[in-house]
PDB file of N, CA and C in Angstrom:
ATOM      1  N   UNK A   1      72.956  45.363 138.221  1.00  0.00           N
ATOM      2  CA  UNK A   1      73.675  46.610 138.203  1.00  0.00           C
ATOM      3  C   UNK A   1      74.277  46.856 139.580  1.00  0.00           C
ATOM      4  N   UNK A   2      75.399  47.199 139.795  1.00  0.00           N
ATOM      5  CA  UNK A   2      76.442  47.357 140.781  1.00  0.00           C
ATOM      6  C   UNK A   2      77.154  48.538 141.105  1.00  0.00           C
ATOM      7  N   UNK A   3      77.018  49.321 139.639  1.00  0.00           N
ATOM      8  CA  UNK A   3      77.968  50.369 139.716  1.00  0.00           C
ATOM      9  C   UNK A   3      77.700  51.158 140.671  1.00  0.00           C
ATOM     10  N   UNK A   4      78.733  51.827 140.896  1.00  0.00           N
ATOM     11  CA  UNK A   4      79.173  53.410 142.023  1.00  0.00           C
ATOM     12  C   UNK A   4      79.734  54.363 141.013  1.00  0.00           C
ATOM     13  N   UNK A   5      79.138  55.350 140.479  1.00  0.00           N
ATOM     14  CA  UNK A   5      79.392  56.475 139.592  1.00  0.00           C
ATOM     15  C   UNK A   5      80.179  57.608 140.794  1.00  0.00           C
ATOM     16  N   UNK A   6      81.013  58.173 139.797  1.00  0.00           N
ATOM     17  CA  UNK A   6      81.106  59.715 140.640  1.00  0.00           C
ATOM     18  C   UNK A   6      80.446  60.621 139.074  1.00  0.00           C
ATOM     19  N   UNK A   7      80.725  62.182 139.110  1.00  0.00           N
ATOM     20  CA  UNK A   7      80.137  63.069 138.577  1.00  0.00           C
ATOM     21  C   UNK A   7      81.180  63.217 137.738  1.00  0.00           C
ATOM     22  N   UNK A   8      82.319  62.851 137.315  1.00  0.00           N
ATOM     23  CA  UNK A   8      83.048  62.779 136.848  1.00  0.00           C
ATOM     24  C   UNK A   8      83.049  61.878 135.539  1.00  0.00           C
ATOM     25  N   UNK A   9      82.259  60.844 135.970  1.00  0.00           N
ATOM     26  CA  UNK A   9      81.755  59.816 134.804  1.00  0.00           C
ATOM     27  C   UNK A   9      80.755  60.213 133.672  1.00  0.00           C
ATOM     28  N   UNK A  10      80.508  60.363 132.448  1.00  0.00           N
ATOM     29  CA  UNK A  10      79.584  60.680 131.878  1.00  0.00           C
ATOM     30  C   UNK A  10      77.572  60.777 132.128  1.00  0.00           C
ATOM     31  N   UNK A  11      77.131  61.651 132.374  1.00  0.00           N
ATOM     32  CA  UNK A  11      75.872  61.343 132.552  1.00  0.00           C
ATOM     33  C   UNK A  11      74.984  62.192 130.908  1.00  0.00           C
ATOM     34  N   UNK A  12      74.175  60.918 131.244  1.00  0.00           N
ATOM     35  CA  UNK A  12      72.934  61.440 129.438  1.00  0.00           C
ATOM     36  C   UNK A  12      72.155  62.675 129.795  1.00  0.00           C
ATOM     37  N   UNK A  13      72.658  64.314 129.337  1.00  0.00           N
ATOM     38  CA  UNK A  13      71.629  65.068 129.678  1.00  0.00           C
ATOM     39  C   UNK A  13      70.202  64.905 129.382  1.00  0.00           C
ATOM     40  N   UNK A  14      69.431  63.897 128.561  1.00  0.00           N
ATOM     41  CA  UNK A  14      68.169  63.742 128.095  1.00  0.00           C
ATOM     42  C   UNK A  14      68.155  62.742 129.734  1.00  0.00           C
ATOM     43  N   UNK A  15      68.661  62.150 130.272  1.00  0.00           N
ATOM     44  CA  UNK A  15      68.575  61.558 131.578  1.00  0.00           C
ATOM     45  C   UNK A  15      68.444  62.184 133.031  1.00  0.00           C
ATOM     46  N   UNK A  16      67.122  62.402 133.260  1.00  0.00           N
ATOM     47  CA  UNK A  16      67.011  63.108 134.463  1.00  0.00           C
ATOM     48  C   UNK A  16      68.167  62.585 135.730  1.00  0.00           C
ATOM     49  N   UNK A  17      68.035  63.120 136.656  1.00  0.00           N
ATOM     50  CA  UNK A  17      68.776  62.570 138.086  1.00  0.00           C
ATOM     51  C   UNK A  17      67.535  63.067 139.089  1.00  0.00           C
ATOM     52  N   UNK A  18      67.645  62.000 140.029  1.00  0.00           N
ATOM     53  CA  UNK A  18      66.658  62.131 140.504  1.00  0.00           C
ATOM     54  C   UNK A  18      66.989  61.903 142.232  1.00  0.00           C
ATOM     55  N   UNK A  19      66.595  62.617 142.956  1.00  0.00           N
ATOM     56  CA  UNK A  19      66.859  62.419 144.276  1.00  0.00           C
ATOM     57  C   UNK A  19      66.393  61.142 145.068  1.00  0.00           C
ATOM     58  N   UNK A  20      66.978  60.674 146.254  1.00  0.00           N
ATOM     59  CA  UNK A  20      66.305  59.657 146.545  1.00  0.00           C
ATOM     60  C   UNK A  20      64.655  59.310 147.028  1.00  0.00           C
ATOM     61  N   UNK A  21      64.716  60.819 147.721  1.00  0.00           N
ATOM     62  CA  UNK A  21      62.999  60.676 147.429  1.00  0.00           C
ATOM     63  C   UNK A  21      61.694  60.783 146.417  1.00  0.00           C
ATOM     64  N   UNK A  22      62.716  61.622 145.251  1.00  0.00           N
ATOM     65  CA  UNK A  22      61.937  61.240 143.865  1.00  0.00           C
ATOM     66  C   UNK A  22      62.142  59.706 143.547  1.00  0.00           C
ATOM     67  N   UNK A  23      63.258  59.194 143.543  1.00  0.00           N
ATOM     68  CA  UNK A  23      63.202  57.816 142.919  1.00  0.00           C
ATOM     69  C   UNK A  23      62.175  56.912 143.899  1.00  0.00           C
ATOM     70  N   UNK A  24      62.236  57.246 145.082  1.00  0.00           N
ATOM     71  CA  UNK A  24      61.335  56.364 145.608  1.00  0.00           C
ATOM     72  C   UNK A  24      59.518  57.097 145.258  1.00  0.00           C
ATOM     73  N   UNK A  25      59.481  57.678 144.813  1.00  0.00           N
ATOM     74  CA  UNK A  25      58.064  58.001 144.540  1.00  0.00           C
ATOM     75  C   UNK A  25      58.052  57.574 143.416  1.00  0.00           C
ATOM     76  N   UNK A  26      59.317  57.634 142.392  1.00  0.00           N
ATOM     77  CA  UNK A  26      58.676  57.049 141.249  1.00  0.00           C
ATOM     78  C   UNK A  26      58.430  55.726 140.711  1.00  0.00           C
ATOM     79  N   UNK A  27      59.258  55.256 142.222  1.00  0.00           N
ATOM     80  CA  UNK A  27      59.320  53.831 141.864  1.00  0.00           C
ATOM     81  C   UNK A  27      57.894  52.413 142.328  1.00  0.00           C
ATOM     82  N   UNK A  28      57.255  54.008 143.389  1.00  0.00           N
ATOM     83  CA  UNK A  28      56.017  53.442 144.313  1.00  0.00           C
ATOM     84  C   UNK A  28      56.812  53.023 145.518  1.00  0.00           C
ATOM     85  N   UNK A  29      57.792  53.277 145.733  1.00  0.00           N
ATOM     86  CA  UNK A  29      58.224  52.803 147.520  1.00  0.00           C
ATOM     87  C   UNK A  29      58.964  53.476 148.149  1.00  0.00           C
ATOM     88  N   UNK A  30      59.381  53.631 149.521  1.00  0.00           N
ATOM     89  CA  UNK A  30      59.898  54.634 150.545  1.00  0.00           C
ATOM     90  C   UNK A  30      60.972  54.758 150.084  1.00  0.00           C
ATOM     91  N   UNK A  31      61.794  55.884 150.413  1.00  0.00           N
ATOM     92  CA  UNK A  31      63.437  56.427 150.368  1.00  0.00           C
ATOM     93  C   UNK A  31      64.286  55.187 150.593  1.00  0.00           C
ATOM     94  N   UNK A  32      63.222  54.540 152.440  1.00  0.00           N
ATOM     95  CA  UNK A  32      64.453  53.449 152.829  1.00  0.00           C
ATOM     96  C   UNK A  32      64.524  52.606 151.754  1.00  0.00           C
ATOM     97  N   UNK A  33      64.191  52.132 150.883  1.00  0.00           N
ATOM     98  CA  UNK A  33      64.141  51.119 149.948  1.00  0.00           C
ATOM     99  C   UNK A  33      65.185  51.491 149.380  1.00  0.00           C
ATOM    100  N   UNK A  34      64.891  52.841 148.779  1.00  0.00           N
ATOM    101  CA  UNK A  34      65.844  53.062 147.855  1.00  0.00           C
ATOM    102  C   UNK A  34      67.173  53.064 148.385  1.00  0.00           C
ATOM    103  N   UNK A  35      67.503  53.203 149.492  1.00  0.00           N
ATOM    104  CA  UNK A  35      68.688  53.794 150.265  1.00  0.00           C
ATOM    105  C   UNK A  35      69.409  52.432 150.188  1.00  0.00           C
ATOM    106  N   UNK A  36      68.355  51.345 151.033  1.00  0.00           N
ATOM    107  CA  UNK A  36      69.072  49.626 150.660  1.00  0.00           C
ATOM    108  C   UNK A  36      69.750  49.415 149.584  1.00  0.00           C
ATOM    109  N   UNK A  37      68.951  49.772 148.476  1.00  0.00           N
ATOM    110  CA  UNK A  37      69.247  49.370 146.808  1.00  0.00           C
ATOM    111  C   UNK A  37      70.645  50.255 146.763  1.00  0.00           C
ATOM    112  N   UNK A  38      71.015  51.207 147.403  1.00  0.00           N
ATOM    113  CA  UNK A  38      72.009  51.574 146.993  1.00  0.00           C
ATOM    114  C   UNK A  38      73.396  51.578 148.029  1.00  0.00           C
ATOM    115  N   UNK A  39      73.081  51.111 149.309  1.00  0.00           N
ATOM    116  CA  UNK A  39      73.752  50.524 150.600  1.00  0.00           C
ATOM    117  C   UNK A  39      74.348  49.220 150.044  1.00  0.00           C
ATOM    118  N   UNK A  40      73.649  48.446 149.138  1.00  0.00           N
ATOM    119  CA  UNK A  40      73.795  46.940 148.727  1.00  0.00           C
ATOM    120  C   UNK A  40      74.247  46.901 147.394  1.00  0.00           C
ATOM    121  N   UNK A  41      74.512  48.538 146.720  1.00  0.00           N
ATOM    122  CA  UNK A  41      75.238  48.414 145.405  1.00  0.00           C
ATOM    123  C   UNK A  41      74.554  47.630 144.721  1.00  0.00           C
ATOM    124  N   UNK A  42      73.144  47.298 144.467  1.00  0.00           N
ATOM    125  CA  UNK A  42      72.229  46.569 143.730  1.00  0.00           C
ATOM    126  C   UNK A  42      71.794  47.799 142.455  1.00  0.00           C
ATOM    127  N   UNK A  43      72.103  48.685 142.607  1.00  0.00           N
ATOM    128  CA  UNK A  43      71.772  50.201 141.592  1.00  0.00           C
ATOM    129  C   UNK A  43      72.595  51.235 141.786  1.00  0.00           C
ATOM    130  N   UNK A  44      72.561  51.296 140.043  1.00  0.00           N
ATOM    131  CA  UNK A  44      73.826  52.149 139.778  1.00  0.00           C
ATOM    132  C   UNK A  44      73.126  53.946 140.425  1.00  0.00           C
ATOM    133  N   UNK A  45      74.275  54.311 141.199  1.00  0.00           N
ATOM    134  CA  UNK A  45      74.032  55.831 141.336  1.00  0.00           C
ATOM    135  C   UNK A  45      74.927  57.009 141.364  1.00  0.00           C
ATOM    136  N   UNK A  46      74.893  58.146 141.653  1.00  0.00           N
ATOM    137  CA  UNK A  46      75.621  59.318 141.129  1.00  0.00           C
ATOM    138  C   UNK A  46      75.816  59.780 142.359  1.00  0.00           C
ATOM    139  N   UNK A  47      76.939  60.097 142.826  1.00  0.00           N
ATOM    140  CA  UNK A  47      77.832  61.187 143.831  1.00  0.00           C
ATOM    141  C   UNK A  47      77.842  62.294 143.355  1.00  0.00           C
ATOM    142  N   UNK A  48      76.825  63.300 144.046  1.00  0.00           N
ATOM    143  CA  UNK A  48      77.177  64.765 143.480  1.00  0.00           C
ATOM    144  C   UNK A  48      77.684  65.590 144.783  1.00  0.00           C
ATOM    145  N   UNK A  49      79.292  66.034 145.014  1.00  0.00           N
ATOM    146  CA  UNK A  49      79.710  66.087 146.485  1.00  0.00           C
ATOM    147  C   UNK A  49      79.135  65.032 147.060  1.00  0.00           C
ATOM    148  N   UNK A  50      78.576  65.469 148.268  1.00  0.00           N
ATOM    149  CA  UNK A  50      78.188  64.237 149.416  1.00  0.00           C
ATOM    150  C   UNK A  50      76.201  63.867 148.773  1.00  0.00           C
ATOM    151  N   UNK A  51      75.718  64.173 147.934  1.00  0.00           N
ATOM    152  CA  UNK A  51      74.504  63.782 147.630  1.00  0.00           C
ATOM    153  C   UNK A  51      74.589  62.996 146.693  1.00  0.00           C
ATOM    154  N   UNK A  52      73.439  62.380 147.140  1.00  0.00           N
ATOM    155  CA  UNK A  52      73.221  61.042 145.897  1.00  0.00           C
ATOM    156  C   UNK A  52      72.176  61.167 145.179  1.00  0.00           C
ATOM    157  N   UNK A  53      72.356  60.781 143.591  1.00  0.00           N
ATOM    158  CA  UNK A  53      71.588  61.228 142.689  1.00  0.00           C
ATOM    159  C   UNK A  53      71.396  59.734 141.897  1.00  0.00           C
ATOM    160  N   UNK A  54      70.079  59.765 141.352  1.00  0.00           N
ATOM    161  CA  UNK A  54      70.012  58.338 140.569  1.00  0.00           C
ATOM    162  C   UNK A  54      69.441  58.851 139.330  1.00  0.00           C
ATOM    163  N   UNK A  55      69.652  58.170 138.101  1.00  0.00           N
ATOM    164  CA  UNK A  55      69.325  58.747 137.063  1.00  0.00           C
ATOM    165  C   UNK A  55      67.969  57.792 137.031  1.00  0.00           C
ATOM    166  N   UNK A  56      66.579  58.224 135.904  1.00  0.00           N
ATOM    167  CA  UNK A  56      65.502  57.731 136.365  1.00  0.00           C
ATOM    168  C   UNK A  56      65.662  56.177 135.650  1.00  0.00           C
ATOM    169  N   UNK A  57      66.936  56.430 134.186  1.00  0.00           N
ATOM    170  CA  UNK A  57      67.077  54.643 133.356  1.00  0.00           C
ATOM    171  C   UNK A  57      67.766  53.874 134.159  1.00  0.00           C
ATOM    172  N   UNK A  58      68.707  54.410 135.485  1.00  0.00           N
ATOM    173  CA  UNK A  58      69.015  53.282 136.288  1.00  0.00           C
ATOM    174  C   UNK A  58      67.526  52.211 137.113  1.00  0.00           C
ATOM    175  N   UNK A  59      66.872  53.359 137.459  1.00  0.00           N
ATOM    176  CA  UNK A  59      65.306  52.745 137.617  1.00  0.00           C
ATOM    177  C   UNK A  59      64.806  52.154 137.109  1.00  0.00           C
ATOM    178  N   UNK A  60      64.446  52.178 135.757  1.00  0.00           N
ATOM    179  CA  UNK A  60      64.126  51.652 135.016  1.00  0.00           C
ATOM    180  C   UNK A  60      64.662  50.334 134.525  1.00  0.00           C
ATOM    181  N   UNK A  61      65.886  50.184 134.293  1.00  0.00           N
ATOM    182  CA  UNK A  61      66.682  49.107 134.292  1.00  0.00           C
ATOM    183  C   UNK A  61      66.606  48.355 135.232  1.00  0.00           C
ATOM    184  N   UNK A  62      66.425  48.717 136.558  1.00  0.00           N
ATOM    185  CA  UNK A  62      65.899  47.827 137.917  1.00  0.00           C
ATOM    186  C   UNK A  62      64.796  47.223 137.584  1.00  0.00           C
ATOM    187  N   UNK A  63      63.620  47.802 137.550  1.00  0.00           N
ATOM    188  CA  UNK A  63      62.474  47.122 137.101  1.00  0.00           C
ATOM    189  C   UNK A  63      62.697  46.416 136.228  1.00  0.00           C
ATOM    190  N   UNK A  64      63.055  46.426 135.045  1.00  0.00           N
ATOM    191  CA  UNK A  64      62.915  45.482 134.199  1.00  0.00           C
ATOM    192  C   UNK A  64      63.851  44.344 134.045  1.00  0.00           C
ATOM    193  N   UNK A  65      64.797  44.087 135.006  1.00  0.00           N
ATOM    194  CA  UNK A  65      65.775  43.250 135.333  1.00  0.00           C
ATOM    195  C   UNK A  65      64.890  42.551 136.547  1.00  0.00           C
ATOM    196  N   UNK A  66      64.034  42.588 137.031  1.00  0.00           N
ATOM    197  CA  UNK A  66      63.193  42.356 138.086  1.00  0.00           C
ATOM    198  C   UNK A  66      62.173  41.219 137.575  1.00  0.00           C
ATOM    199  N   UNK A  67      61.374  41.920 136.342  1.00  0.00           N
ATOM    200  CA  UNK A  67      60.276  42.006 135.770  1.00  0.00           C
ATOM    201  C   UNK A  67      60.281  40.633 135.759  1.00  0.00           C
ATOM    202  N   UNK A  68      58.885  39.450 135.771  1.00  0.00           N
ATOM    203  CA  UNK A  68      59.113  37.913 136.244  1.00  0.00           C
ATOM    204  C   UNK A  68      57.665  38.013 134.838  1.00  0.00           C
ATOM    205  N   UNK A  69      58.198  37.421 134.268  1.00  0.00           N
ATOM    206  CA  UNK A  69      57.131  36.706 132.856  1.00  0.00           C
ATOM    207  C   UNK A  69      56.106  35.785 133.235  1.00  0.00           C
ATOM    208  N   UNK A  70      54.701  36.029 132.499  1.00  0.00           N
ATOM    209  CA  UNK A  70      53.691  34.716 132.642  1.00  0.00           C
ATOM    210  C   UNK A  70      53.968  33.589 132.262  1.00  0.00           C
ATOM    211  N   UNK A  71      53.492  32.585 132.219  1.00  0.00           N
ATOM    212  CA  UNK A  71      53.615  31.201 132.054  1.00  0.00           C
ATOM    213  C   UNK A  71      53.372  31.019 131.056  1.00  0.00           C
ATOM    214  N   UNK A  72      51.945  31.857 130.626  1.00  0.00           N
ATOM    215  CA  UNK A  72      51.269  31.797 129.310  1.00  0.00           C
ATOM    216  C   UNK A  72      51.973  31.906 128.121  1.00  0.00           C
TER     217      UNK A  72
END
């Protein structure tokens, strides 16, 4: 995922937005993390004016694009 949203683009009201320090709590890791992930356009996020908002299924979609399978 790559995208750069503005507020202008459709967002899912059943889809929270979540600040960068919520996403990093929900994700288990610091803001800076999150800030990389979105410095590096590796996760899609939301321009609201000058704040940035991440919805929590862009998260989610990270993780599980991540997610590395057993052998078993």
């Amino acid at each position: 995922m790559t995208a750069h949203r503005t507020t202008e683009e459709r967002h899912s009201p059943g889809d929270p937005l979540l600040t960068v320090a919520e996403a990093g709590e929900y994700l288990g890791t610091g803001e800076r993390f999150i800030r990389r992930l979105i410095t590096e356009r590796r996760i899609t996020f939301i321009e609201v004016g000058k704040h940035v908002r991440l919805e929590r299924s862009a998260l989610d979609a990270l993780v599980d694009a991540d997610r590395v399978h057993s052998q078993r």
